[in-house]
Protein backbone atom coordinates (compact mmCIF):
# COMPACT_ATOMS: atom_id res chain seq x y z
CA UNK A 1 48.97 -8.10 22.86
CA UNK A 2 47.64 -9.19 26.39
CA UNK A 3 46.95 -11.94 28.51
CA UNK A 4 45.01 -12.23 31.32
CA UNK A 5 47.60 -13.96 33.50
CA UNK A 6 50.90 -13.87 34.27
CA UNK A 7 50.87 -17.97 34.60
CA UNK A 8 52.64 -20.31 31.88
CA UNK A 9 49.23 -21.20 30.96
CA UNK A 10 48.36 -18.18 28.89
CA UNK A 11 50.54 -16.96 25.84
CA UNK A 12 50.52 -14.06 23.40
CA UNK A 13 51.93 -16.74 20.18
CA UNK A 14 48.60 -16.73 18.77
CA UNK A 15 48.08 -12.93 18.50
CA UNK A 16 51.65 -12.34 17.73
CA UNK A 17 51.39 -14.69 15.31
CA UNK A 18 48.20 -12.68 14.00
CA UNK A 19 49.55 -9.53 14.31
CA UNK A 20 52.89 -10.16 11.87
CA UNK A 21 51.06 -12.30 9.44
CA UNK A 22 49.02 -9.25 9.25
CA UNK A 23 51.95 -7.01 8.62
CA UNK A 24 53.39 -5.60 11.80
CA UNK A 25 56.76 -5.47 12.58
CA UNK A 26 57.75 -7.69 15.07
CA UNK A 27 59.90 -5.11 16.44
CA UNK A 28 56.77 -2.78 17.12
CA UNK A 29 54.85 -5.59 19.12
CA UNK A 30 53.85 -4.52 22.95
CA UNK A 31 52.82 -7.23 25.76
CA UNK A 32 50.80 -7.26 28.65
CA UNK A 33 50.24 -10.15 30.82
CA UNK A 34 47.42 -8.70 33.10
CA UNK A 35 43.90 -8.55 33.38
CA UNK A 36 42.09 -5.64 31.50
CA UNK A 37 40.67 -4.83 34.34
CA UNK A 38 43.91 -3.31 35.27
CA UNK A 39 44.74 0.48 34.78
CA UNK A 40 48.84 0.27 35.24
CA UNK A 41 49.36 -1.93 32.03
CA UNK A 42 53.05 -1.21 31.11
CA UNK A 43 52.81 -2.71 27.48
CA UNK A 44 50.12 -0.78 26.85
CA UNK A 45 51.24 2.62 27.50
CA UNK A 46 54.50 2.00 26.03
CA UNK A 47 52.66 0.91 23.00
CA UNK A 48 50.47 4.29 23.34
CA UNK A 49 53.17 6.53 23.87
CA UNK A 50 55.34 5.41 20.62
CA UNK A 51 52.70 6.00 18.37
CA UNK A 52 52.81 9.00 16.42
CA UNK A 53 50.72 10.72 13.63
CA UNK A 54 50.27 8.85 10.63
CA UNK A 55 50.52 5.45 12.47
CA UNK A 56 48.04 2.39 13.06
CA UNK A 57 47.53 0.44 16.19
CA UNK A 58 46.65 -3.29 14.96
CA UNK A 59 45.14 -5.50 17.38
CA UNK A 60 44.44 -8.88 17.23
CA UNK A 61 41.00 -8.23 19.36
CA UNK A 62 39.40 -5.30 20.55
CA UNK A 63 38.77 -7.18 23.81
CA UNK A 64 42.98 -6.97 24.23
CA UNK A 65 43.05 -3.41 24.46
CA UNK A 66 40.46 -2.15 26.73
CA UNK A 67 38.77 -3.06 29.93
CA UNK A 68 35.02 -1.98 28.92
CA UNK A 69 33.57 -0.21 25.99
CA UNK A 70 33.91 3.27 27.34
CA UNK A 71 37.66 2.69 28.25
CA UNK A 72 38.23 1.04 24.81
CA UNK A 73 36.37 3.83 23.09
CA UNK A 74 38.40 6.68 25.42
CA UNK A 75 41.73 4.95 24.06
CA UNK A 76 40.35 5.04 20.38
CA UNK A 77 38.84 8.69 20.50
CA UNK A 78 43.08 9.63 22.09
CA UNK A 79 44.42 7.80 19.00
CA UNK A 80 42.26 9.58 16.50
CA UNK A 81 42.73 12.94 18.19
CA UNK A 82 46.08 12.11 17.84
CA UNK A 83 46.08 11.86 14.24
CA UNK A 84 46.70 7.22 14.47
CA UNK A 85 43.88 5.06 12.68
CA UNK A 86 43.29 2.12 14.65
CA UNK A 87 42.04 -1.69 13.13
CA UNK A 88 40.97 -5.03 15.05
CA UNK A 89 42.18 -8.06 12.88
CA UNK A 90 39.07 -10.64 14.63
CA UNK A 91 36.54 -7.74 14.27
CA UNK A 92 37.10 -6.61 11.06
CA UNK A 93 37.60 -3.00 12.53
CA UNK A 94 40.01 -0.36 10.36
CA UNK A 95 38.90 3.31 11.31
CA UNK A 96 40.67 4.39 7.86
CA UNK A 97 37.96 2.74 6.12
CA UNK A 98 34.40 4.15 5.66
CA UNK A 99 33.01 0.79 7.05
CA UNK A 100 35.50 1.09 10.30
CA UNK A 101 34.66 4.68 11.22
CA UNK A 102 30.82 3.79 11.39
CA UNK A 103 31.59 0.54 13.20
CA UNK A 104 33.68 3.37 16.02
CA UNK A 105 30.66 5.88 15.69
CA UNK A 106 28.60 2.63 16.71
CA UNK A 107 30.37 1.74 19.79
CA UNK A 108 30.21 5.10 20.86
CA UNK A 109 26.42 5.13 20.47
CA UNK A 110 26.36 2.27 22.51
CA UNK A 111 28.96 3.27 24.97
CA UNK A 112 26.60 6.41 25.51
CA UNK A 113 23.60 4.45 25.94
CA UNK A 114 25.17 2.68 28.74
CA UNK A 115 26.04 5.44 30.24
CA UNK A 116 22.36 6.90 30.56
CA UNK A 117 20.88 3.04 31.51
CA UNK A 118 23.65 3.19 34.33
CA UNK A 119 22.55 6.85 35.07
CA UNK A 120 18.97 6.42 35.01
CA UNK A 121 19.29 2.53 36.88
CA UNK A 122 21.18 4.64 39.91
CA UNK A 123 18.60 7.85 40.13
CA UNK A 124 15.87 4.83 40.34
CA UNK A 125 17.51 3.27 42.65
CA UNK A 126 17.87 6.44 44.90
CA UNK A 127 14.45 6.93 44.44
CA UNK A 128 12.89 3.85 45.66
CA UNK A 129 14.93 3.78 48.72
CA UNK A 130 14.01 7.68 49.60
CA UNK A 131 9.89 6.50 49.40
CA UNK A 132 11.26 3.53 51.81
CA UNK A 133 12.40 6.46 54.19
CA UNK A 134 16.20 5.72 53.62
CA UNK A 135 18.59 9.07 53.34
CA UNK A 136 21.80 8.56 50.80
CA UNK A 137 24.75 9.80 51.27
CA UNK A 138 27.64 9.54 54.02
CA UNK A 139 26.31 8.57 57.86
CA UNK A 140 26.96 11.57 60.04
CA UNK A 141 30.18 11.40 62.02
CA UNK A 142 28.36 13.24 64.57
CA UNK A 143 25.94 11.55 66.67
CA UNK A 144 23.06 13.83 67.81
CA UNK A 145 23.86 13.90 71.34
CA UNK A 146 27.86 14.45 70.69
CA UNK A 147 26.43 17.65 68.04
CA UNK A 148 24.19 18.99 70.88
CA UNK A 149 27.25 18.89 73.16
CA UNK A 150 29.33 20.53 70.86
CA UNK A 151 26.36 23.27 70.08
CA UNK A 152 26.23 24.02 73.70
CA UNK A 153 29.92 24.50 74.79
CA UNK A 154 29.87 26.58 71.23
CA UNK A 155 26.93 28.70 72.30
CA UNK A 156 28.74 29.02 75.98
CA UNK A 157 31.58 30.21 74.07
CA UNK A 158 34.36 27.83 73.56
CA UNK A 159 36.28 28.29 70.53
CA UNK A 160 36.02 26.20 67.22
CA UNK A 161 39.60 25.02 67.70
CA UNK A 162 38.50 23.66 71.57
CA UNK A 163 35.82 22.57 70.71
CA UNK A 164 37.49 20.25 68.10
CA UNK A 165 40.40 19.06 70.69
CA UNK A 166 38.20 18.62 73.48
CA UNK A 167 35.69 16.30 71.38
CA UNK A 168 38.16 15.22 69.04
CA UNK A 169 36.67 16.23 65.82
CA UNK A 170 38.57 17.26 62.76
CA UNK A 171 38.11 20.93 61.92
CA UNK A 172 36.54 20.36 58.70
CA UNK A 173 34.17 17.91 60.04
CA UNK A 174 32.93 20.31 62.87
CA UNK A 175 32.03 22.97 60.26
CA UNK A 176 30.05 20.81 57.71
CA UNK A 177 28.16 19.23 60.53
CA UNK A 178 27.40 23.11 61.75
CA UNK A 179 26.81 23.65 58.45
CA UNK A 180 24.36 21.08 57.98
CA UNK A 181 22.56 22.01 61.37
CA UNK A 182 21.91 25.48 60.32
CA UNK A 183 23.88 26.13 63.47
CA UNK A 184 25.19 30.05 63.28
CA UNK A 185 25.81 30.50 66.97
CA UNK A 186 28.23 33.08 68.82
CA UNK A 187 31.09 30.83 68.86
CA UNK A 188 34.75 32.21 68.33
CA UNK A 189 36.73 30.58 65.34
């Protein structure tokens, strides 16, 4: 069971009363009062970590357990690797039924097909902004004048290590801008 808020305002009764008229044991019953959003839900990995083979995790709706289709569908795929069927009273869902399983196999088409929209939505994205001249990526921590600088006390011999405290440039920074430069110069490391 969860609830979006930890408030007075907001109460599991209806899905525990749901969730017992539907045959679990009030005993067995987990809570959340946080968003689903949220990864550190207490209740919920309780709930996940007393389940063993054999077992069903009820639901009132799917919407209680997981934040977004692929994170409801991860928690599904663990539960059936783990040898526990899974049903959704409101939806109808029960993976030990034939009807269930293709409902799951559905969501995970769909969850899929997000995935690639997402995907293909980002690499157009990238696209259009390299024809408007803009470079992705991280800015340079290096401006060009600083990197010359550095080049040139490099190339008059000053070590990697001075270089770094004189300009005050981490280590690994210095060598991925050199890197990036194509810079292969005499310095000492």
């Amino acid at each position: 069971m969860r609830v979006s808020s930890d408030g007075d305002r907001q109460t599991t009764a209806l899905q525990r009363d749901a969730l017992v008229a539907a045959g679990v044991d009030p005993r067995h019953l987990f809570e959340d009062k946080a968003s689903g959003a949220r990864d550190d839900r207490p209740g919920l990995k309780q709930c996940l970590s007393f389940l063993t083979s054999g077992d069903t995790l009820v639901v009132w709706k799917l919407d209680r357990l997981g934040r977004s289709l692929p994170h409801l569908l991860d928690i599904i795929t663990g539960l059936r690797d783990g040898g526990i069927a899974f049903k959704s009273l409101t939806e109808g869902m029960d993976t030990n039924t034939p009807h269930g399983e293709l409902l799951f196999h559905l969501f995970g088409a769909l969850a899929q097909y997000e995935r690639a929209l997402t995907r293909e939505r980002v690499q157009a994205g990238l696209a259009a902004a390299r024809r408007r001249g803009r470079r992705g990526g991280r800015p340079a921590t290096l401006q060009p004048e600083k990197l010359e600088a550095v080049m040139a006390a490099l190339n008059g011999g000053a070590s990697k290590a001075a270089v770094c405290r004189t300009f005050g440039i981490a280590r690994s920074t210095l060598i991925d801008t050199l890197k990036r430069a194509g810079w292969s110069g005499p310095g000492k490391a």
